[in-house]
N, C-alpha and C. Protein backbone atom coordinates (compact mmCIF):
# COMPACT_ATOMS: atom_id res chain seq x y z
N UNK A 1 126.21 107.57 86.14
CA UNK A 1 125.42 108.77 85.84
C UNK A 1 125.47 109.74 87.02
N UNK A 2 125.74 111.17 86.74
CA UNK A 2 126.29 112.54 87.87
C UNK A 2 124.42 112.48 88.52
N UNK A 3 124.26 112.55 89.61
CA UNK A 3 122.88 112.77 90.20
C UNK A 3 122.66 114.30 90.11
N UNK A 4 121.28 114.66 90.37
CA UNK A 4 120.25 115.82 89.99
C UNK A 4 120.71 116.94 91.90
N UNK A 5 121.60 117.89 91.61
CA UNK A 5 121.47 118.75 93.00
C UNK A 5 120.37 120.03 92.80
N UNK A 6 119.40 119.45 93.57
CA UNK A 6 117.99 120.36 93.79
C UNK A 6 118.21 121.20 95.24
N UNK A 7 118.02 122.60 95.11
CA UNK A 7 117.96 123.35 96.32
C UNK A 7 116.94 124.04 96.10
N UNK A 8 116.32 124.09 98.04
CA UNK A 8 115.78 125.18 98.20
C UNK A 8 115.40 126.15 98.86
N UNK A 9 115.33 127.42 98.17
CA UNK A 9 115.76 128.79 99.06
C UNK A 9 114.09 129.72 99.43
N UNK A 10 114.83 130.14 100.24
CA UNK A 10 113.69 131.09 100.91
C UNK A 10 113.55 132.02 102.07
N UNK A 11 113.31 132.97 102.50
CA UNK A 11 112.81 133.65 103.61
C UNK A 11 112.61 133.07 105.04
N UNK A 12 112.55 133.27 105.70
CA UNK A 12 112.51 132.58 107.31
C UNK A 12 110.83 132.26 107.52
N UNK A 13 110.61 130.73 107.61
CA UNK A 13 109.14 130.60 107.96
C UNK A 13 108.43 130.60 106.15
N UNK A 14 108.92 130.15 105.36
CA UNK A 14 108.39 130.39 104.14
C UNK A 14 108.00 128.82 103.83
N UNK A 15 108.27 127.80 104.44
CA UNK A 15 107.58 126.61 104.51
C UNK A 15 108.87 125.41 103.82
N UNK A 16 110.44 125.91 103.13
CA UNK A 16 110.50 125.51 102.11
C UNK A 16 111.89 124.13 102.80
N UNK A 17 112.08 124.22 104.55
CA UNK A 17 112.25 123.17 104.68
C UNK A 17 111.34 122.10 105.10
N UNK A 18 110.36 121.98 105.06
CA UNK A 18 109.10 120.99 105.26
C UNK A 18 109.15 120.68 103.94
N UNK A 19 108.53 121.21 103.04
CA UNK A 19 108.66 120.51 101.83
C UNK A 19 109.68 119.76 101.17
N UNK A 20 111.17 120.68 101.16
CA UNK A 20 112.18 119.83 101.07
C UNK A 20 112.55 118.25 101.41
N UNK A 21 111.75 118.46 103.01
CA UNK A 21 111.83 116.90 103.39
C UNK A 21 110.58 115.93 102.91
N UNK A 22 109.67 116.83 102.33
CA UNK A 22 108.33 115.93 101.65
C UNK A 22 108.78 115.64 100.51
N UNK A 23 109.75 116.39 99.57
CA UNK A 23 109.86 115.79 98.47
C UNK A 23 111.25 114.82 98.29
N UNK A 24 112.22 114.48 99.31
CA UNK A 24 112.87 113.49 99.74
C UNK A 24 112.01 112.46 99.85
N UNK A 25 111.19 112.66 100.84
CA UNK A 25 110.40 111.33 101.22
C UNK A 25 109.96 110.96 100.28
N UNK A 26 109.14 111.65 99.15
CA UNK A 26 108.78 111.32 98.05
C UNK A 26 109.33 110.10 96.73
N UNK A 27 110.32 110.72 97.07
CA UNK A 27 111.96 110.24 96.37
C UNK A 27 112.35 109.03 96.17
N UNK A 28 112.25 109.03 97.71
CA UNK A 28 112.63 107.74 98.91
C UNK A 28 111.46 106.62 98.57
N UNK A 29 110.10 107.18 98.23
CA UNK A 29 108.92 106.17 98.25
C UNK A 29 109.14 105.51 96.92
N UNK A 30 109.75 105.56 95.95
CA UNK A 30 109.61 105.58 94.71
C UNK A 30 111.08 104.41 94.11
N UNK A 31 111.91 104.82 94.84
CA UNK A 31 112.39 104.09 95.04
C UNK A 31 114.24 104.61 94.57
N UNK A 32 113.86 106.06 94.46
CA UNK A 32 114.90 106.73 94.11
C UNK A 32 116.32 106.84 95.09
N UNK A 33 117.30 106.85 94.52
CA UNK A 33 118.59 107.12 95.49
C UNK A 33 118.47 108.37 96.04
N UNK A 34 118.37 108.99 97.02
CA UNK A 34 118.34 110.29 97.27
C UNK A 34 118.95 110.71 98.89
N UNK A 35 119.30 111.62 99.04
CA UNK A 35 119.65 112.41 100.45
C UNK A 35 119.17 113.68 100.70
N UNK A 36 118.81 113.87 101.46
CA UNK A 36 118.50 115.43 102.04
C UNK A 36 119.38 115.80 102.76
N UNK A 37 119.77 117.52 102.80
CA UNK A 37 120.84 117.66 103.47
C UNK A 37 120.17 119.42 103.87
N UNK A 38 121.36 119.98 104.56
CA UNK A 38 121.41 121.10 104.78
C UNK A 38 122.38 122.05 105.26
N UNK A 39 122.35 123.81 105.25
CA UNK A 39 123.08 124.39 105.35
C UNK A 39 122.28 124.99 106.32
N UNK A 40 123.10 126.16 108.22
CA UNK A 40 124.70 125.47 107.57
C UNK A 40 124.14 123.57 108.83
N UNK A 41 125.66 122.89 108.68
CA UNK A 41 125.54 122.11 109.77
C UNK A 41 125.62 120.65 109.40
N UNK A 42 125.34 120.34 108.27
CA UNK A 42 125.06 118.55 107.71
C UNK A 42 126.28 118.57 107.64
N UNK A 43 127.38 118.68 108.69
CA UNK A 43 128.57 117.70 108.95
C UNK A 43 129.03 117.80 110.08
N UNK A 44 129.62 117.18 110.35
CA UNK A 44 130.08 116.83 111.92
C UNK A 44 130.87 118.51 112.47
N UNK A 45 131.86 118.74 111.66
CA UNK A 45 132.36 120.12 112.00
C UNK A 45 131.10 121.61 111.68
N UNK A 46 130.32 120.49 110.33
CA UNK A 46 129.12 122.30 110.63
C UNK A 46 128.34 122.03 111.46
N UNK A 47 128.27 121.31 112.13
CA UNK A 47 126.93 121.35 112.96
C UNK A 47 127.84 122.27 114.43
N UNK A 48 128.98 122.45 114.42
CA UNK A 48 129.64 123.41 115.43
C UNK A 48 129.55 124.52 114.68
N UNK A 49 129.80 125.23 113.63
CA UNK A 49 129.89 126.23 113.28
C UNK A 49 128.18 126.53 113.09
N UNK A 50 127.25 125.84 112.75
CA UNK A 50 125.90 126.30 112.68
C UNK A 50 125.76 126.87 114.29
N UNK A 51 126.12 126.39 115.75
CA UNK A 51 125.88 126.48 116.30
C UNK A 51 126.21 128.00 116.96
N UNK A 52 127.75 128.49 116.29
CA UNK A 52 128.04 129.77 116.38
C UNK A 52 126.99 130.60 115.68
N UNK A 53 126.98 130.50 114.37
CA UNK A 53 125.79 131.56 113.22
C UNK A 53 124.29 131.43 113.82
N UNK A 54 123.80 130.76 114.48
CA UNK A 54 122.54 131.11 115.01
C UNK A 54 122.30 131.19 116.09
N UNK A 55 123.42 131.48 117.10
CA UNK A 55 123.45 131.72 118.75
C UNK A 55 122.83 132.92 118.62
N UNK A 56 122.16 133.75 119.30
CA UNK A 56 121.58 135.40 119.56
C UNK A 56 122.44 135.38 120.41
N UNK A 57 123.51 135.41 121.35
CA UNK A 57 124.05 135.85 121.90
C UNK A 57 125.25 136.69 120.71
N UNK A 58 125.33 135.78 119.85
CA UNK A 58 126.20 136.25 118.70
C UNK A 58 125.89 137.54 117.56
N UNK A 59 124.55 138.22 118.21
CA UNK A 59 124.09 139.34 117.40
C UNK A 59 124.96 139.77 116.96
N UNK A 60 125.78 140.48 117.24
CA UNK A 60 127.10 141.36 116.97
C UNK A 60 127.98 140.97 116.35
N UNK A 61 127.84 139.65 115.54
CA UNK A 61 129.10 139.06 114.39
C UNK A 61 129.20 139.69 114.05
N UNK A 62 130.65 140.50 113.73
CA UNK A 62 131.00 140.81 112.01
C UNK A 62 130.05 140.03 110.75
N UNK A 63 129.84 140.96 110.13
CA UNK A 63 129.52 140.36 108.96
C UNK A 63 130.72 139.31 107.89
N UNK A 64 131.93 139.92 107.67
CA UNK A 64 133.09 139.12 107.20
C UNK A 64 132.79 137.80 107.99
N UNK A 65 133.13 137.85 109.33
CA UNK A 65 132.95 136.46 110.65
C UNK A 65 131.89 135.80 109.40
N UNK A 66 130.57 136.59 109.95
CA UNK A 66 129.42 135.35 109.40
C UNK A 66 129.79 134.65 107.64
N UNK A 67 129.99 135.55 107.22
CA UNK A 67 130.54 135.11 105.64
C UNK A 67 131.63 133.63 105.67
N UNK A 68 132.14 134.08 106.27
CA UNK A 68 133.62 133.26 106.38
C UNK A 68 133.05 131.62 107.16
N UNK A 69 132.27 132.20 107.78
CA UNK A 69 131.61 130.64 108.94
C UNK A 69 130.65 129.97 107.58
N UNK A 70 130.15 130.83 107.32
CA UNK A 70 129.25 129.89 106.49
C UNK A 70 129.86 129.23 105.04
N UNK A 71 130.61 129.90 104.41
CA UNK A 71 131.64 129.23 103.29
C UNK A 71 132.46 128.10 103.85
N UNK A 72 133.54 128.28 105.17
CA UNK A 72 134.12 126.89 106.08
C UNK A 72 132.79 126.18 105.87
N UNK A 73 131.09 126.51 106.73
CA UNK A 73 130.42 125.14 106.50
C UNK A 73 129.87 124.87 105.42
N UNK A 74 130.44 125.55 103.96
CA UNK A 74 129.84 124.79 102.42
C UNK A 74 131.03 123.70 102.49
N UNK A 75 132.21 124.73 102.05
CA UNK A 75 133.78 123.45 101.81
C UNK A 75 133.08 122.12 102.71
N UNK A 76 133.34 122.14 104.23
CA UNK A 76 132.51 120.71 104.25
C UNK A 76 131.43 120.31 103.75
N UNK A 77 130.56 120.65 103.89
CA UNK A 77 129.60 119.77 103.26
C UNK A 77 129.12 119.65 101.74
N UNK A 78 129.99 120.37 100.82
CA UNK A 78 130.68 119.72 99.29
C UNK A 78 131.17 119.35 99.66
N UNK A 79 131.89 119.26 100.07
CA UNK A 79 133.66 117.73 99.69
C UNK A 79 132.90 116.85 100.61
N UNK A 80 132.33 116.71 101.79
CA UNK A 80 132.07 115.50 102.37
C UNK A 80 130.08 114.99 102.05
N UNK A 81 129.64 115.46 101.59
CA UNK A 81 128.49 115.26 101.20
C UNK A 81 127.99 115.26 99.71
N UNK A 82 127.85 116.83 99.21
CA UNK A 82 127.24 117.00 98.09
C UNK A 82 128.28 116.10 96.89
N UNK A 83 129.10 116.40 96.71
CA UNK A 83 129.79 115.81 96.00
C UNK A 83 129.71 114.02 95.71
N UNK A 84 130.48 113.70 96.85
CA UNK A 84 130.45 112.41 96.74
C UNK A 84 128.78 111.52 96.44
N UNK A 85 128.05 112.53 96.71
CA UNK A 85 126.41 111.85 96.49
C UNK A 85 126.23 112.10 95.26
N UNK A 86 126.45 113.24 94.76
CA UNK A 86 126.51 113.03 92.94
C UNK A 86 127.24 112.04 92.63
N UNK A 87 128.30 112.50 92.80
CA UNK A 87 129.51 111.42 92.05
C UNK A 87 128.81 109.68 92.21
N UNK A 88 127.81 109.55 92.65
CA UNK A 88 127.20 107.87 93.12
C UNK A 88 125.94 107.88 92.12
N UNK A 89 125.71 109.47 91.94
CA UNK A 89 124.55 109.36 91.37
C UNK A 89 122.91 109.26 91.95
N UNK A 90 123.48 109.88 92.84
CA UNK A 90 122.22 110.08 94.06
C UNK A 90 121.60 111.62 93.73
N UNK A 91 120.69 111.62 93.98
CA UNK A 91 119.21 113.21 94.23
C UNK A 91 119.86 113.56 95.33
N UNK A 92 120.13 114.64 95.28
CA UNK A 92 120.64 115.46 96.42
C UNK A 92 119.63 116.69 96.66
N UNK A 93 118.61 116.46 97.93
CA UNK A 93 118.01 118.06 98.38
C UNK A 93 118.54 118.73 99.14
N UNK A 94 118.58 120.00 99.07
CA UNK A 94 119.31 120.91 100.24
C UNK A 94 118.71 121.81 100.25
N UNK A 95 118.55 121.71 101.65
CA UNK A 95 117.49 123.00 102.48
C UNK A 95 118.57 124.08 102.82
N UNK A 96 118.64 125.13 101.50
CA UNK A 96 119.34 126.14 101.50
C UNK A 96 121.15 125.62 100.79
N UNK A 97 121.57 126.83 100.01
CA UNK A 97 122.94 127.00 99.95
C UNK A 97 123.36 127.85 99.36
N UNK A 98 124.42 127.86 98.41
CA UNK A 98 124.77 129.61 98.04
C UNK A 98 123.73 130.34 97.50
N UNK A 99 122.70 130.62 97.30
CA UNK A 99 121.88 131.60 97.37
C UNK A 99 121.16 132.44 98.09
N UNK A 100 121.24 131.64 99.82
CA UNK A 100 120.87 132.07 100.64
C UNK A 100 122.28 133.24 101.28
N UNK A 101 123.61 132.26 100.96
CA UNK A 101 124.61 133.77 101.27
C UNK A 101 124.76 134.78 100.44
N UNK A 102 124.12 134.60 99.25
CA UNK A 102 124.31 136.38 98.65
C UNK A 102 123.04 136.87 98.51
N UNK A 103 121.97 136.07 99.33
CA UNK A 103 120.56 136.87 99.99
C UNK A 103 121.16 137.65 101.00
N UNK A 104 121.39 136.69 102.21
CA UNK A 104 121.21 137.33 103.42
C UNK A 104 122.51 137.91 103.41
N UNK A 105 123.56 137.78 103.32
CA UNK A 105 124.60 138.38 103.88
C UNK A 105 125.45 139.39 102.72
N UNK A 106 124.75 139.49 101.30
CA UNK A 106 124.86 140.28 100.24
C UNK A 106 123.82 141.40 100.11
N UNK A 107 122.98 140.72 100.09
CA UNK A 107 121.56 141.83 99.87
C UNK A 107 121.39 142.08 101.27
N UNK A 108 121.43 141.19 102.26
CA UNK A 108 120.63 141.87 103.79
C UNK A 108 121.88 142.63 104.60
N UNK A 109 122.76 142.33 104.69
CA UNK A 109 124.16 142.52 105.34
C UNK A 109 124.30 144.06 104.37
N UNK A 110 124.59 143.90 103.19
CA UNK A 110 125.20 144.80 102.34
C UNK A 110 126.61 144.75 101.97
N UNK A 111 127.14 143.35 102.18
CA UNK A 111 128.62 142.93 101.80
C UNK A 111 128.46 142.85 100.10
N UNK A 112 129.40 143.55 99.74
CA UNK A 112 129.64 143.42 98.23
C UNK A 112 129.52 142.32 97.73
N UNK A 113 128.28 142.06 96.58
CA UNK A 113 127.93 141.42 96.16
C UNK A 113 128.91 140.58 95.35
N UNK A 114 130.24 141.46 94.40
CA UNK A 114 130.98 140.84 93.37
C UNK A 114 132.22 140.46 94.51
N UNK A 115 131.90 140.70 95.47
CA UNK A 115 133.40 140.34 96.29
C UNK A 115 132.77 138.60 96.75
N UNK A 116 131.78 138.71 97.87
CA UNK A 116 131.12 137.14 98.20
C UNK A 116 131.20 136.14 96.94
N UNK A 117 130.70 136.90 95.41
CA UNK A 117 130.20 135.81 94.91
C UNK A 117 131.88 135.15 94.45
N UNK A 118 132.99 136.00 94.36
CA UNK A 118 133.87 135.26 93.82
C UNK A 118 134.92 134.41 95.15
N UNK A 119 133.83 134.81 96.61
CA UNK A 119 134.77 133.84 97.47
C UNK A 119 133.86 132.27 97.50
N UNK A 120 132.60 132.66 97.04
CA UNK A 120 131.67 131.63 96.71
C UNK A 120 132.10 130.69 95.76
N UNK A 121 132.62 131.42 94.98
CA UNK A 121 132.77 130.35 93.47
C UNK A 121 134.00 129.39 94.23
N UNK A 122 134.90 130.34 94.87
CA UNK A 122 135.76 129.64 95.56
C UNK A 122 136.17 128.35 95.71
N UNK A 123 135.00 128.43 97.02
CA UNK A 123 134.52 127.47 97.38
C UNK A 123 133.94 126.30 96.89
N UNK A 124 132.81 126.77 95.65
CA UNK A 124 131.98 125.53 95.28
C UNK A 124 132.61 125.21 94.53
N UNK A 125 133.66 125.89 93.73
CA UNK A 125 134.43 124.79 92.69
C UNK A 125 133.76 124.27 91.79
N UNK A 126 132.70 124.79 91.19
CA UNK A 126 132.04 124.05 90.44
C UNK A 126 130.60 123.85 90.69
N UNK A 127 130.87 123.10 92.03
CA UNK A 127 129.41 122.39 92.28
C UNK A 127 128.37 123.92 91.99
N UNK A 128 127.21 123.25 91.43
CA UNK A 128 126.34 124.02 91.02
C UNK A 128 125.08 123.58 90.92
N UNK A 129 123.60 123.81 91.84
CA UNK A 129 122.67 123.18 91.47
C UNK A 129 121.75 123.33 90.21
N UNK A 130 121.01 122.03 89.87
CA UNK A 130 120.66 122.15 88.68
C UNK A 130 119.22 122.74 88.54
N UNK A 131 118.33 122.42 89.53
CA UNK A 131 117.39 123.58 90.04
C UNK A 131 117.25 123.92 91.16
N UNK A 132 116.09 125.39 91.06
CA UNK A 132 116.38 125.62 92.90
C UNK A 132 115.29 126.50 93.07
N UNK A 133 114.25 125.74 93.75
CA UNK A 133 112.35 126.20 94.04
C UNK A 133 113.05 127.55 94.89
N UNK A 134 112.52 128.32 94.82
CA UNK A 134 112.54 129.62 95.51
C UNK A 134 111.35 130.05 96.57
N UNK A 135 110.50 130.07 97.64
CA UNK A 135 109.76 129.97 98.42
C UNK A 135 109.56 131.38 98.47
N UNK A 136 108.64 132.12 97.90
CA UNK A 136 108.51 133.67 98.33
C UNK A 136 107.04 134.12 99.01
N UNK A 137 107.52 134.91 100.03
CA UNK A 137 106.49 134.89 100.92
C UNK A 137 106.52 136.23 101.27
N UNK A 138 105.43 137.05 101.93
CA UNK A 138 105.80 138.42 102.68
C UNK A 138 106.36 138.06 103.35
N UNK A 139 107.21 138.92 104.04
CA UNK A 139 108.05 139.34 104.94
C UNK A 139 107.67 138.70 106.64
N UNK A 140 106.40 139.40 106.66
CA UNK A 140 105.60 139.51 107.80
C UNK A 140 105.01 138.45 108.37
N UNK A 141 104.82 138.05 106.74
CA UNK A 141 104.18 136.81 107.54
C UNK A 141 104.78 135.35 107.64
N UNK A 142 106.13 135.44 106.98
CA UNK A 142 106.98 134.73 107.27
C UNK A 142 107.43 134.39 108.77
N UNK A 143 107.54 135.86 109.10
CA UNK A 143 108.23 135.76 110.02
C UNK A 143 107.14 134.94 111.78
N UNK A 144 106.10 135.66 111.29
CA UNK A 144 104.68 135.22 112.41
C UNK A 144 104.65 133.84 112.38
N UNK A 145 104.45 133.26 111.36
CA UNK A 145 105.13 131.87 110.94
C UNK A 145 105.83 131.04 111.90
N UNK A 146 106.93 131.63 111.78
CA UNK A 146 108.30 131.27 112.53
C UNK A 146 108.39 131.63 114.16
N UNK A 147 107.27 132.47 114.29
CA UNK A 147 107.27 132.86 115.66
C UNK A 147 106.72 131.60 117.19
N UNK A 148 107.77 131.36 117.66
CA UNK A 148 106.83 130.06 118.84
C UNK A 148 107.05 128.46 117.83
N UNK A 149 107.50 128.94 116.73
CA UNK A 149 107.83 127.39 116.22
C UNK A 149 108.78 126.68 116.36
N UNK A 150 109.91 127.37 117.06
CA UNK A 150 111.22 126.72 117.18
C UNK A 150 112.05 127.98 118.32
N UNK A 151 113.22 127.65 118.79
CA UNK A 151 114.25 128.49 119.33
C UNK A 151 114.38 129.70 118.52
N UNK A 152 114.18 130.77 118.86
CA UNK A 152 114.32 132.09 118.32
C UNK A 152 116.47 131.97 117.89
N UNK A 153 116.54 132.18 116.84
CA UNK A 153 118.05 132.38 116.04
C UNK A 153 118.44 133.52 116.14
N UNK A 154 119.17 133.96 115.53
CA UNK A 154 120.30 135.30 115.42
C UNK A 154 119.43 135.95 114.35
N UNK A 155 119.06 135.12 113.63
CA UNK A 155 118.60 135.74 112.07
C UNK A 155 117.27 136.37 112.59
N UNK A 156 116.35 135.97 112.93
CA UNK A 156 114.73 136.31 113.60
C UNK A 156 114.86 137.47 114.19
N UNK A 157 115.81 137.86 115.12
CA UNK A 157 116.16 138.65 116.44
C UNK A 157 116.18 140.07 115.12
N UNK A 158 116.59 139.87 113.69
CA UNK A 158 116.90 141.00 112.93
C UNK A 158 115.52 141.76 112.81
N UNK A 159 115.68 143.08 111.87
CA UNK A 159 114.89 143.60 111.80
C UNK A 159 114.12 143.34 110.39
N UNK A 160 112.63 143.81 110.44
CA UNK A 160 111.80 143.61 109.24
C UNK A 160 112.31 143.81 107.96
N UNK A 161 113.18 145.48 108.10
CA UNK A 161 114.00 145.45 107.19
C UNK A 161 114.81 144.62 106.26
N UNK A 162 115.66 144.02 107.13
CA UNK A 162 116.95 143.25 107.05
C UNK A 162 116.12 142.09 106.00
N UNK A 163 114.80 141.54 106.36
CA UNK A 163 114.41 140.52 105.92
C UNK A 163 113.70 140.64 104.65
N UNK A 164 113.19 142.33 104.95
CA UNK A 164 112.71 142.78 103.44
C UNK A 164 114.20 142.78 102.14
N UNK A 165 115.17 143.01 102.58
CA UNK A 165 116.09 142.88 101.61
C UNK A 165 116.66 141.59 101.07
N UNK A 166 116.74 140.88 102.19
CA UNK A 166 116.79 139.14 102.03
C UNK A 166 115.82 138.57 100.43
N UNK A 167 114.60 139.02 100.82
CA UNK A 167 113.55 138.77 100.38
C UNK A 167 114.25 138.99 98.68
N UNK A 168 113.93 140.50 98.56
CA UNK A 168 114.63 141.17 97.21
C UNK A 168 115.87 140.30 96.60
N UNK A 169 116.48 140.08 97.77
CA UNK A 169 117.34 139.40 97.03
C UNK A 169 117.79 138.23 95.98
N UNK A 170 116.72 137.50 96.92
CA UNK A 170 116.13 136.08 96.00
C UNK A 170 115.53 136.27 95.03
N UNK A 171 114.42 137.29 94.73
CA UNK A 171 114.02 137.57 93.54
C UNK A 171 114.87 137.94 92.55
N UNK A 172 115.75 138.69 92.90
CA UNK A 172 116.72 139.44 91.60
C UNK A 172 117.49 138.12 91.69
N UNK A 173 118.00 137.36 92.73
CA UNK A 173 118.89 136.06 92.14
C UNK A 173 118.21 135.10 90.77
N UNK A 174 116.68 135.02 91.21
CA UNK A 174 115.99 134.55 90.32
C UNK A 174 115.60 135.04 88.66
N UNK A 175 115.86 136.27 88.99
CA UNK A 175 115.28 137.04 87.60
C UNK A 175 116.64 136.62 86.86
N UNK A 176 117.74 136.53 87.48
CA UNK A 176 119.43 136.72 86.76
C UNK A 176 119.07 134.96 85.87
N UNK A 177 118.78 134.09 86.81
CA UNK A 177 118.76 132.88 86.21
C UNK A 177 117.64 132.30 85.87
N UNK A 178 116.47 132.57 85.32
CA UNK A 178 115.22 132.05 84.77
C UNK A 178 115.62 130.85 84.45
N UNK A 179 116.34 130.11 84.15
CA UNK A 179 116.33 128.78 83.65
C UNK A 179 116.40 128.02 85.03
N UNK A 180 117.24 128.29 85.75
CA UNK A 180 117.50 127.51 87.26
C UNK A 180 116.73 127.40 88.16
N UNK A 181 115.98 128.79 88.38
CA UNK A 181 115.19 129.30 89.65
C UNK A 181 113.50 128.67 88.81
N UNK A 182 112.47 128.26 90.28
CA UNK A 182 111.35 128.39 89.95
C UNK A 182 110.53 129.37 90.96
N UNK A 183 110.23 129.90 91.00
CA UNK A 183 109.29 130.92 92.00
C UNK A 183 108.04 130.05 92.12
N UNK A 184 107.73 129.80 93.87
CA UNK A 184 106.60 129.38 93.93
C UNK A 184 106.05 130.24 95.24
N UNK A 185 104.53 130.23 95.19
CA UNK A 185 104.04 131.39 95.90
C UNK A 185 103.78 130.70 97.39
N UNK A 186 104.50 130.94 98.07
CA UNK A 186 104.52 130.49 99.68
C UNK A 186 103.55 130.37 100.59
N UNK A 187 102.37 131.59 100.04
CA UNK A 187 101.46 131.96 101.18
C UNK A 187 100.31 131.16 101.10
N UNK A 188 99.86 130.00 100.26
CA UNK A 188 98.99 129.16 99.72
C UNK A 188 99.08 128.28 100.91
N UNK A 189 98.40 127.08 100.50
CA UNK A 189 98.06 126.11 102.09
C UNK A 189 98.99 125.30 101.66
N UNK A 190 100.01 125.12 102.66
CA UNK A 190 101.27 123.66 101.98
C UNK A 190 100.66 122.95 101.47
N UNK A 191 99.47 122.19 101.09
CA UNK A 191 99.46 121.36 100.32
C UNK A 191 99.62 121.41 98.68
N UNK A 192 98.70 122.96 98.67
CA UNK A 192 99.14 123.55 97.30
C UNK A 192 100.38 123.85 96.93
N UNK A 193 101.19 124.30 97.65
CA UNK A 193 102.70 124.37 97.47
C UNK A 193 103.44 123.17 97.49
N UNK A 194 103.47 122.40 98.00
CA UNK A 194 103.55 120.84 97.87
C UNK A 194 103.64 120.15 96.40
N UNK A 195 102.20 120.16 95.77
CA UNK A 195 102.17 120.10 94.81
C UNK A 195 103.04 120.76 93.87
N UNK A 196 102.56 122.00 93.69
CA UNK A 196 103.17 122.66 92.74
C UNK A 196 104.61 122.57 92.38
N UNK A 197 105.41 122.36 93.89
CA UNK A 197 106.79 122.20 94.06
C UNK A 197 107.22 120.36 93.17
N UNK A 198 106.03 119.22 93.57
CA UNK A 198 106.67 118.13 92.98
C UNK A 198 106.23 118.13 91.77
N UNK A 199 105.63 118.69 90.92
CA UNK A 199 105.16 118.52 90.03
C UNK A 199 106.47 119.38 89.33
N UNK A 200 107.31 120.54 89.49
CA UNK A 200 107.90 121.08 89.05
C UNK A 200 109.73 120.47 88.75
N UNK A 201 109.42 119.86 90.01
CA UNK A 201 110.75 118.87 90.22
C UNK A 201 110.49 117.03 89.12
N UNK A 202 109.46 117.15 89.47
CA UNK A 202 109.08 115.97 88.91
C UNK A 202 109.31 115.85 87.33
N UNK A 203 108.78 117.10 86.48
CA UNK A 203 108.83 117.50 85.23
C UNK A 203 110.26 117.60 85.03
N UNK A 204 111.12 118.18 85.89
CA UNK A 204 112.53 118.32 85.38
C UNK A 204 113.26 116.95 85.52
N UNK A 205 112.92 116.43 86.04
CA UNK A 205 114.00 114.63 86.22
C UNK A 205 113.09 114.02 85.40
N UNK A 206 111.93 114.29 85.10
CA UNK A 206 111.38 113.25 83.92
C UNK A 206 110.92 112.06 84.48
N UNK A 207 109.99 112.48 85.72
CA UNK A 207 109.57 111.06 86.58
C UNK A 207 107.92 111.20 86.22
């Protein structure tokens, strides 16, 4: 039996890799086959190329550059991860994947949307997740969030702007696919989002 690929996307500071790893653990308690993973970096070669895409010394990528780094770190981690964990029949979570590149680097960048998505398809060959929680949050307060919680990235260093379009972007990704996407409201106390998130995942695998 092909396993369930659950992603999820969101804004910077929108809570939605914490949960990701709560509803692994979840997974894991139950007694389910499952992996958590992420973009970019869950492979031995992305965890070098993650290290280029979120240097701030690297402000000044080309946008093509960043496009191109982050598709090299999908090809790995489909062919050496996502894949082979379906193919076993394993729950696969991923904190972020192609939706976050035709957020940020389609909608926030302003790289042609019909050009990325067909170097995207490219790439995934297929692979396609079967749902994908969407984390939407203001802008602002995403970002305050994120402030003092970790190493300041390339992405943070951007402007409010940049993140207001990010933002947009996920929504209109979501409106395109109502069946795939779930919108959950970010700014609530994680525990409420928590919930809402396993209960939504939970209903779709039929646990």
């Amino acid at each position: 039996m092909k396993g369930v690929f659950i992603t999820f996307e969101g804004i910077e500071g929108s809570g939605k890799s914490t949960i990701s790893r709560m509803i692994y653990e979840e997974l894991l308690d139950r007694g389910i086959s499952v992996i958590h993973t992420y973009e970019p970096g869950d492979t031995p070669l992305g965890r070098e190329i993650r290290k280029i895409l979120l240097d701030p010394d690297h402000k000044a990528m080309e946008p093509l550059t960043e496009i191109l780094l982050y598709l090299a770190d999908r090809v790995e981690h489909i062919n050496k991860v996502i894949k082979p964990s379906l193919e076993k029949g394993t729950v696969v979570v991923s904190d972020r994947f192609s939706d976050s590149t035709i957020a940020y680097q389609g909608f926030g960048r302003g790289f042609p949307i019909d050009l990325l998505r067909e170097l995207d398809g490219i790439v995934r060959a297929g692979t396609k997740p079967d749902i994908t929680i969407l984390f939407d949050l203001d802008v602002k307060e995403g970002l305050k969030r994120n402030k003092g919680a970790n190493k300041i990235d390339r992405f943070e260093l951007e402007e409010v702007e940049f993140h207001e379009r990010v933002r947009e972007g996920f929504l209109t990704l979501a409106k395109e696919e109502p069946g795939r996407f779930h919108i959950v409201d970010a700014s609530r106390p994680l525990k409420d989002v928590y919930e809402e998130v396993k209960r939504i995942i939970f209903s779709f695998m039929g646990l």
